[in-house]
PDB file of N, CA and C in Angstrom:
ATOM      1  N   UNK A   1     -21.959 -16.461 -49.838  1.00  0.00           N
ATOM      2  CA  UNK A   1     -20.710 -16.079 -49.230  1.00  0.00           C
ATOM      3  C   UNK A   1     -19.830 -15.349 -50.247  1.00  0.00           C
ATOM      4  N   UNK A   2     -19.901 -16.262 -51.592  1.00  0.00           N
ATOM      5  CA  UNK A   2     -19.208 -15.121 -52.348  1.00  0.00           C
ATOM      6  C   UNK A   2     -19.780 -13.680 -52.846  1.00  0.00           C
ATOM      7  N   UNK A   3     -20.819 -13.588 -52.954  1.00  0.00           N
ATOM      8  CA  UNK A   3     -21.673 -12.335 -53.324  1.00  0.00           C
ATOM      9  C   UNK A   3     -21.096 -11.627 -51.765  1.00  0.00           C
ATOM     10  N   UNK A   4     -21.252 -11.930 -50.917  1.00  0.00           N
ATOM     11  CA  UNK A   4     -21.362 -10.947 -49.592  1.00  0.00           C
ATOM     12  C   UNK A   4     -19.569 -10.619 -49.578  1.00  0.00           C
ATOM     13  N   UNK A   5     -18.356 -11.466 -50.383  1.00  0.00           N
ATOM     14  CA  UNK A   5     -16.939 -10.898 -50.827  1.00  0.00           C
ATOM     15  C   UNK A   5     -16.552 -10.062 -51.767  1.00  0.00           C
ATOM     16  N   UNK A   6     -17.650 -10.129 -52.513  1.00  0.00           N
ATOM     17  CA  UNK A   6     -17.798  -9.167 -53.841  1.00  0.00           C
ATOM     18  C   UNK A   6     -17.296  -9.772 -54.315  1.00  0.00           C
ATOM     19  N   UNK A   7     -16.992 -11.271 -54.636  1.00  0.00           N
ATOM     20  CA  UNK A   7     -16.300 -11.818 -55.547  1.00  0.00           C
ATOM     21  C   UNK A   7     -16.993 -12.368 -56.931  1.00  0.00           C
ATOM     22  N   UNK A   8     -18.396 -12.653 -56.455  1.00  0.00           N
ATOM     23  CA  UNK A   8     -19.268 -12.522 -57.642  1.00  0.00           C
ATOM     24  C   UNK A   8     -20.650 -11.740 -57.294  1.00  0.00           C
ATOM     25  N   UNK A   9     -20.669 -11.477 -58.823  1.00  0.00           N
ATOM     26  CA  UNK A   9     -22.187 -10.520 -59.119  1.00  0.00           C
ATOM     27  C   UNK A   9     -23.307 -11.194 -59.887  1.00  0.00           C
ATOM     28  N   UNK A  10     -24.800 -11.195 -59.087  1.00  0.00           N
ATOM     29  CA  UNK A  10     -25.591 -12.032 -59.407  1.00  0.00           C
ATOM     30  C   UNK A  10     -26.752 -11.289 -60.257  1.00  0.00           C
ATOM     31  N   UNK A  11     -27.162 -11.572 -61.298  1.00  0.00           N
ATOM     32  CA  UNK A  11     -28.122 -10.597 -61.812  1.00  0.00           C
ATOM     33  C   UNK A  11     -29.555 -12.046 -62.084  1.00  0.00           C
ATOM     34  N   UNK A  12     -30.615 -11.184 -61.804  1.00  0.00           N
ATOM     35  CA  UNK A  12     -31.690 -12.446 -61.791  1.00  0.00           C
ATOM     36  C   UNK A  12     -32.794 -11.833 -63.179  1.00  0.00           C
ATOM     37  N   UNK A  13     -32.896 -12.740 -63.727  1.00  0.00           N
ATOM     38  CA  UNK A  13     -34.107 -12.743 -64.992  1.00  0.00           C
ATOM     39  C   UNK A  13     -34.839 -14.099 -65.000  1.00  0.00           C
ATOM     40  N   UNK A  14     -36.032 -13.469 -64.559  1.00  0.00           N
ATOM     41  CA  UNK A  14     -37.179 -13.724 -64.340  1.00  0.00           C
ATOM     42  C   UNK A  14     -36.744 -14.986 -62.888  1.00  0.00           C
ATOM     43  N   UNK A  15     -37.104 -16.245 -63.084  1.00  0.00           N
ATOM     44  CA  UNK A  15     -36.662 -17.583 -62.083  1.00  0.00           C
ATOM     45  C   UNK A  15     -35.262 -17.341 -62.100  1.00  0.00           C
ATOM     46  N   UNK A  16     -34.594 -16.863 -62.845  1.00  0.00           N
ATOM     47  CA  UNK A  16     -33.163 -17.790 -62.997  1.00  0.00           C
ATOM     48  C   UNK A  16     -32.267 -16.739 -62.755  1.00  0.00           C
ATOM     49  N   UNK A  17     -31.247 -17.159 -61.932  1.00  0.00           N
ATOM     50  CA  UNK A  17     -30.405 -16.609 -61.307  1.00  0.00           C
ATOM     51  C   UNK A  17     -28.831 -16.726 -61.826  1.00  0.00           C
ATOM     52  N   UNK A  18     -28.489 -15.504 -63.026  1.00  0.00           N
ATOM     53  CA  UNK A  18     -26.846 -15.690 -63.292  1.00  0.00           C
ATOM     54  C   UNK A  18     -26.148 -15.242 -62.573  1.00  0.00           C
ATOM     55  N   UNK A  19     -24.762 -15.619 -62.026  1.00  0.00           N
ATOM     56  CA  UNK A  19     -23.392 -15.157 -61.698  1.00  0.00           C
ATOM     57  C   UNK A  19     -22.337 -15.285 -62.052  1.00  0.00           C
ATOM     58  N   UNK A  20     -21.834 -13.772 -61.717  1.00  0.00           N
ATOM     59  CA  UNK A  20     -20.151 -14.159 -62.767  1.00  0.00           C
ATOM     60  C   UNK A  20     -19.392 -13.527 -62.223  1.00  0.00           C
ATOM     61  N   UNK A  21     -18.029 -13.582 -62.145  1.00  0.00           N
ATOM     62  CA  UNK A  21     -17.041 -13.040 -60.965  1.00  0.00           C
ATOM     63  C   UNK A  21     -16.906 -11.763 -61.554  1.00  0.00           C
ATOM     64  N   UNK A  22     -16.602 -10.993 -60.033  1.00  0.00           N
ATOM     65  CA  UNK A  22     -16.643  -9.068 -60.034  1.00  0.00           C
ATOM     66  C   UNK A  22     -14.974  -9.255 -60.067  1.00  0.00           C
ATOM     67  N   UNK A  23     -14.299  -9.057 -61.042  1.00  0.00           N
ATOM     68  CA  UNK A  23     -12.756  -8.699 -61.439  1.00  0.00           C
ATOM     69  C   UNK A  23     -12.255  -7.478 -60.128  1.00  0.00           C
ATOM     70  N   UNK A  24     -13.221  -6.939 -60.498  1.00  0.00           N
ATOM     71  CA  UNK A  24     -12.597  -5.605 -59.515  1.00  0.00           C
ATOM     72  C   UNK A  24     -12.303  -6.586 -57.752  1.00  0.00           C
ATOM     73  N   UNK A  25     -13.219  -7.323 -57.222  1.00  0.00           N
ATOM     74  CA  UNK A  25     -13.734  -7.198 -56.307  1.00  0.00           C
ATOM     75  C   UNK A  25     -12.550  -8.817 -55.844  1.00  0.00           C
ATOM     76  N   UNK A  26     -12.301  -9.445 -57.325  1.00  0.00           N
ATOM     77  CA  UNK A  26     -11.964 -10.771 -56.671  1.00  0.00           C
ATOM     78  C   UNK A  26      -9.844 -10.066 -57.027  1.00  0.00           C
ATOM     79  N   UNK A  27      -9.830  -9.059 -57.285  1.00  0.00           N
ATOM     80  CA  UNK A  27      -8.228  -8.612 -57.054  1.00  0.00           C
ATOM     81  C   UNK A  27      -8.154  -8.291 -56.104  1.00  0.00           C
ATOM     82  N   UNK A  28      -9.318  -7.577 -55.451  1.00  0.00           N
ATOM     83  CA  UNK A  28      -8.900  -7.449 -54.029  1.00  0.00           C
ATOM     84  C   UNK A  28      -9.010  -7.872 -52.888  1.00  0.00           C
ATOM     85  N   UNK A  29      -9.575  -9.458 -53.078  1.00  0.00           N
ATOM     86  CA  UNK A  29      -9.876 -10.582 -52.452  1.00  0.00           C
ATOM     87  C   UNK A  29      -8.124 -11.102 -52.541  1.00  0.00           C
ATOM     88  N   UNK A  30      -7.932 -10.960 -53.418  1.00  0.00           N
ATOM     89  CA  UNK A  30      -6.470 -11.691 -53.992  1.00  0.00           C
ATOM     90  C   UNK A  30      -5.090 -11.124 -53.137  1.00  0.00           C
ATOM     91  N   UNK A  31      -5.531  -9.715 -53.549  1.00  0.00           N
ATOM     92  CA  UNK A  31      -4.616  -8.502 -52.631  1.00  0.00           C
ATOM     93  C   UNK A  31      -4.726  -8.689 -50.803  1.00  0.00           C
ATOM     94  N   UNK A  32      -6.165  -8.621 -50.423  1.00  0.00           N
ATOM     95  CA  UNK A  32      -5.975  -9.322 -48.996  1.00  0.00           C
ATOM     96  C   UNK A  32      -5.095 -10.519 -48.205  1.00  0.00           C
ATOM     97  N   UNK A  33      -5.260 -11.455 -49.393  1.00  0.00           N
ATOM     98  CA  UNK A  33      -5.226 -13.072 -48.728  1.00  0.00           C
ATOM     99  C   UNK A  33      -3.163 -12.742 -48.987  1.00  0.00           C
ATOM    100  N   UNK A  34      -2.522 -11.866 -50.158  1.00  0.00           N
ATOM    101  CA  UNK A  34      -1.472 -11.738 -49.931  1.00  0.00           C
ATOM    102  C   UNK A  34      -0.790 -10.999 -49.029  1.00  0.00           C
ATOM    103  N   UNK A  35      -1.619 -10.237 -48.678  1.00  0.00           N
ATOM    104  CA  UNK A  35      -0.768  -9.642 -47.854  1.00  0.00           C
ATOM    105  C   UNK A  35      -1.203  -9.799 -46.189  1.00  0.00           C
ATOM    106  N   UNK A  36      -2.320 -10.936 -46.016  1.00  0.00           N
ATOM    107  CA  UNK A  36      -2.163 -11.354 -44.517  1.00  0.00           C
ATOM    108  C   UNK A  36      -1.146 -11.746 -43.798  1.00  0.00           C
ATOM    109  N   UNK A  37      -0.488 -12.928 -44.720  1.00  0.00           N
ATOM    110  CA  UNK A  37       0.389 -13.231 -43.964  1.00  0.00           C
ATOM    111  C   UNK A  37       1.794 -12.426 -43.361  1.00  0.00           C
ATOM    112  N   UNK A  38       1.825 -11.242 -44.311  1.00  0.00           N
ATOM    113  CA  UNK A  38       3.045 -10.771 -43.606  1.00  0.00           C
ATOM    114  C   UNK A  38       2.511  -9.580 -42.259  1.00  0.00           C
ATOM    115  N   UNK A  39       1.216  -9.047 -42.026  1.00  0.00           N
ATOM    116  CA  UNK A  39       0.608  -8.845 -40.891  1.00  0.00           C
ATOM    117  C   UNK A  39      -0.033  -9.434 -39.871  1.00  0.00           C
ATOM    118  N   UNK A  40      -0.277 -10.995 -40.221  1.00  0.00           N
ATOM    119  CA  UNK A  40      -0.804 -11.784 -39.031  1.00  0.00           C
ATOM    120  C   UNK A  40       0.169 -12.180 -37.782  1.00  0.00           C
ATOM    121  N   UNK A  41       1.519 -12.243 -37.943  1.00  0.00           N
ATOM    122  CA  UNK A  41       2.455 -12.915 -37.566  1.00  0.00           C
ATOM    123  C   UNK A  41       3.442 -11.787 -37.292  1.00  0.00           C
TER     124      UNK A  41
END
């Protein structure tokens, strides 16, 4: 769920699977969730 927000990026070597948060991707996760509320309502 977070990979499919772009909030993290997963890179795989060999079995093992790292992730680490996409900066770009989790500001504008950040930028959404602020400014819902003044368009939901």
């Amino acid at each position: 769920m977070l990979r499919r927000g772009s909030v993290v990026i997963s890179r795989r070597d060999g079995r093992t699977v790292f992730d680490r948060a996409d900066r770009d991707g989790t500001l504008a996760a950040l930028a959404d969730l602020h400014s819902y509320p003044a368009t939901c309502c």
